[in-house]
C-alpha atoms as a PDB file:
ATOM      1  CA  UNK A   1     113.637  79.580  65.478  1.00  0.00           C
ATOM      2  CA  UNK A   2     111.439  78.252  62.534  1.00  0.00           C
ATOM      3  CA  UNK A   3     111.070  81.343  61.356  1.00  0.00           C
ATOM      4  CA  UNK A   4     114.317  82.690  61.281  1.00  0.00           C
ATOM      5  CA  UNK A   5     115.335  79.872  59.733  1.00  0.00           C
ATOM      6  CA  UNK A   6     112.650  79.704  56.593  1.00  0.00           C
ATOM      7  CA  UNK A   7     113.380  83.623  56.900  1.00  0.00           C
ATOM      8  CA  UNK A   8     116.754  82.553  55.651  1.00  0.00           C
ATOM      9  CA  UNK A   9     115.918  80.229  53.159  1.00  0.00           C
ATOM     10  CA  UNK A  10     113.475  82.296  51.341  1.00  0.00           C
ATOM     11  CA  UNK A  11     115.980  85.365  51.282  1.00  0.00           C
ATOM     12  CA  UNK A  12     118.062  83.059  49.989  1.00  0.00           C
ATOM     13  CA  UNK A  13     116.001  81.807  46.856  1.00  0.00           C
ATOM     14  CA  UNK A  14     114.967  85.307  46.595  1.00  0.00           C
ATOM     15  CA  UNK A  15     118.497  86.574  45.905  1.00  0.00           C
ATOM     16  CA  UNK A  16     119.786  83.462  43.982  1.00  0.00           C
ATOM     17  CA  UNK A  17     122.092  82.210  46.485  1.00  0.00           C
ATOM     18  CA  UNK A  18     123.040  78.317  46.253  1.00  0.00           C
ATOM     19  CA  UNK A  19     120.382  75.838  48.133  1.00  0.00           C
ATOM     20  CA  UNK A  20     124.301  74.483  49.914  1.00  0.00           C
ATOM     21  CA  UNK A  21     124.980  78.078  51.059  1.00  0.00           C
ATOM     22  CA  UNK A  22     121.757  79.049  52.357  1.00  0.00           C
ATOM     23  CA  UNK A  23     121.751  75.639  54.307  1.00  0.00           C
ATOM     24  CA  UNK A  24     124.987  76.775  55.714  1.00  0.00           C
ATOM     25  CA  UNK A  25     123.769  79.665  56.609  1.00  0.00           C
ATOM     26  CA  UNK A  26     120.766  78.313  58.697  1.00  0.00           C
ATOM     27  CA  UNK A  27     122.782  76.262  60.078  1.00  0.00           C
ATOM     28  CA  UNK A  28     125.136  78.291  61.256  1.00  0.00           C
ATOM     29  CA  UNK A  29     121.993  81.006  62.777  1.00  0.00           C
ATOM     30  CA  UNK A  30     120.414  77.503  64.581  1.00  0.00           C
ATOM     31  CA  UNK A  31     123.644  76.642  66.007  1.00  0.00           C
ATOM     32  CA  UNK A  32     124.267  80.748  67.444  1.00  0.00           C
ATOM     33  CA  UNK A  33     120.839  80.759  68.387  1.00  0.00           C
ATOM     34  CA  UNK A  34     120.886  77.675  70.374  1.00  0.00           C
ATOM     35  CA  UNK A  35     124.661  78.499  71.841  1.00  0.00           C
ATOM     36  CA  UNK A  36     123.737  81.609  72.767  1.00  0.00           C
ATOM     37  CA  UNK A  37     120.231  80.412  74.795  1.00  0.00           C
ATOM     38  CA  UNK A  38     122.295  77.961  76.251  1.00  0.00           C
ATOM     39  CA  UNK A  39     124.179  80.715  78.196  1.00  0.00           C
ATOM     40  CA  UNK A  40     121.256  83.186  78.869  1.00  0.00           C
ATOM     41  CA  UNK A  41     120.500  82.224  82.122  1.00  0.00           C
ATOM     42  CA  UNK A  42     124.067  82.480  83.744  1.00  0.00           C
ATOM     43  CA  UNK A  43     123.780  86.304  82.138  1.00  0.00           C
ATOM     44  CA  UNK A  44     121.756  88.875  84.269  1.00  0.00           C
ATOM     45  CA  UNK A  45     117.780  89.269  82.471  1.00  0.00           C
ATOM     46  CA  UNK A  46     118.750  92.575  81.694  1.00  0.00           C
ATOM     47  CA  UNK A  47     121.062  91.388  78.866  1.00  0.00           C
ATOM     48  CA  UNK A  48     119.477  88.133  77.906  1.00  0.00           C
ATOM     49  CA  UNK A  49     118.054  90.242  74.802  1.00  0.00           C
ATOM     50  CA  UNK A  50     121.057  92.461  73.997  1.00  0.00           C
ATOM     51  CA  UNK A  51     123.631  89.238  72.282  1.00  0.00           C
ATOM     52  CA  UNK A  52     121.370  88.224  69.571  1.00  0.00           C
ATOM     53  CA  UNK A  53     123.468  87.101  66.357  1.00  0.00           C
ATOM     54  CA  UNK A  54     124.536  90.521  64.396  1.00  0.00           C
ATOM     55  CA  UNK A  55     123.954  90.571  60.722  1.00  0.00           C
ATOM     56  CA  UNK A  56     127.415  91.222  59.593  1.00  0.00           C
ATOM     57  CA  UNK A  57     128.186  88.039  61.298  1.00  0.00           C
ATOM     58  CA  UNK A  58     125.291  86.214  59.610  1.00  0.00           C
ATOM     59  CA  UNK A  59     127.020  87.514  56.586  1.00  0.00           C
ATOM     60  CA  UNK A  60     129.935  86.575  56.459  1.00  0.00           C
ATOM     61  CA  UNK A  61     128.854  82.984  56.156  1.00  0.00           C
ATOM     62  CA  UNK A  62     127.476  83.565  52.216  1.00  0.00           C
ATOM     63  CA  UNK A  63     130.255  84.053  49.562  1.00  0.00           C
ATOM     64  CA  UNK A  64     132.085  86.971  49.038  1.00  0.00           C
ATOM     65  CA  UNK A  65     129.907  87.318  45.810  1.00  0.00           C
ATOM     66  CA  UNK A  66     126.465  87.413  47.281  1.00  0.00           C
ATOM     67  CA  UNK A  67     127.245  89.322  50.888  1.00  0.00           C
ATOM     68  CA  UNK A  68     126.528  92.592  48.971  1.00  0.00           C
ATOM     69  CA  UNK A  69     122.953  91.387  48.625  1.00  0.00           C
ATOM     70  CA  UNK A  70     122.259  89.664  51.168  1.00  0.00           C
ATOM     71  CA  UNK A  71     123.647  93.057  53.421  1.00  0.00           C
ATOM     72  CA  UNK A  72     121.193  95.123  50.989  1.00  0.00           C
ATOM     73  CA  UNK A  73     118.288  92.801  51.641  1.00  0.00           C
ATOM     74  CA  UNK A  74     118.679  92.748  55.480  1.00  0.00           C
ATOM     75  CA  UNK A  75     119.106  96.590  55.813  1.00  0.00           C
ATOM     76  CA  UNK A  76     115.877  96.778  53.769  1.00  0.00           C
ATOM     77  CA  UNK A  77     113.635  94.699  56.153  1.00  0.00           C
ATOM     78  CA  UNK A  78     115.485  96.526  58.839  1.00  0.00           C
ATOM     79  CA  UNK A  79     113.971  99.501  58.189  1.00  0.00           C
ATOM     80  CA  UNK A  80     110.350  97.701  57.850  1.00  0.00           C
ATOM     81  CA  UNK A  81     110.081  95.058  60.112  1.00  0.00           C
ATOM     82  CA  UNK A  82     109.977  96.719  63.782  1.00  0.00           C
ATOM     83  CA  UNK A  83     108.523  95.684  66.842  1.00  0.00           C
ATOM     84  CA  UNK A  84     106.280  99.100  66.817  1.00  0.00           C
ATOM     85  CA  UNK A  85     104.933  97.993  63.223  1.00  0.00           C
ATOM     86  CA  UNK A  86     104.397  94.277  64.601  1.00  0.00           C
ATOM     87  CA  UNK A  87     102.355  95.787  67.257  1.00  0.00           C
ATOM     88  CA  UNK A  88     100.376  97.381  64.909  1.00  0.00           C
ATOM     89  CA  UNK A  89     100.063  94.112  62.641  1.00  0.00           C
ATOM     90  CA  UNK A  90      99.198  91.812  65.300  1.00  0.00           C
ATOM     91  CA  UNK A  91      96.794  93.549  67.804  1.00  0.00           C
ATOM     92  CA  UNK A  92      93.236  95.193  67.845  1.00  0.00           C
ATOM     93  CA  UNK A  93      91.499  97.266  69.753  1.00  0.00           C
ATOM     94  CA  UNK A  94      88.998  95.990  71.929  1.00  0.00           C
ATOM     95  CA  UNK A  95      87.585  97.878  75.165  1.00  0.00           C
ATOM     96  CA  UNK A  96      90.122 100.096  74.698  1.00  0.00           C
ATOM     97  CA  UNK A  97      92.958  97.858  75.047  1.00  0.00           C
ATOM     98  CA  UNK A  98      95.054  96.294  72.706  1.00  0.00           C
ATOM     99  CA  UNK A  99      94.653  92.297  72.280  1.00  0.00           C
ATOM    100  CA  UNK A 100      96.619  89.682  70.523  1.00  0.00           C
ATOM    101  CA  UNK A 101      94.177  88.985  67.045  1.00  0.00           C
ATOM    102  CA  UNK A 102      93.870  85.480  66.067  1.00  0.00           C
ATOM    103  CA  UNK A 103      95.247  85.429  62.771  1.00  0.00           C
ATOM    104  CA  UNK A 104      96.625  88.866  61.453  1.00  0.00           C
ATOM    105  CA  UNK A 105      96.526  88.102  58.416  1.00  0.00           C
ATOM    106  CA  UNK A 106      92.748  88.876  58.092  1.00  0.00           C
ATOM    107  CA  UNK A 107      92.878  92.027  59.533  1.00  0.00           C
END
């Protein structure tokens, strides 16, 4: 959750959005975050994953002026940020199995 959030915040800064509509914003992805793991466990496991907050919804919550970028800047992480390239980040080898490393960003 701390994460998405400052993920929010820094996107925001980074594209020049107003510090009142980025906190909007976060607020608005705590509160569908915490709504939505509210009612995971009266959903079966196999969809607990599959309701996650969409972007164009997180979207629409920035002015009409800034959704263009904000749209750009979340299709470009899309495309980089996968759970196949966080495998890669944050594991080693050791005896020929992967493990968690302590901090990735030494490796």
């Amino acid at each position: 959750m701390k994460r998405l959030a400052a993920s929010l915040v820094v996107a925001a800064r980074q594209d020049g959005i107003k510090p009142k509509r980025a906190a909007l914003a976060v607020t608005a992805a705590v509160e569908s975050y915490a709504t939505r793991m509210g009612a995971t466990p009266r959903r079966p496991s196999s969809t607990s994953g599959t309701t996650a907050c969409t972007s164009n919804k997180l979207i629409d919550y920035f002015e009409p002026a800034d959704q263009g970028r904000v749209s750009v800047y979340i299709e470009r992480k899309k495309k980089r940020r996968t759970s196949r390239h966080a495998f890669t980040k944050l594991t080693a080898m050791a005896h020929g199995r992967p493990r968690i490393t302590e901090d990735p960003r030494s490796a």
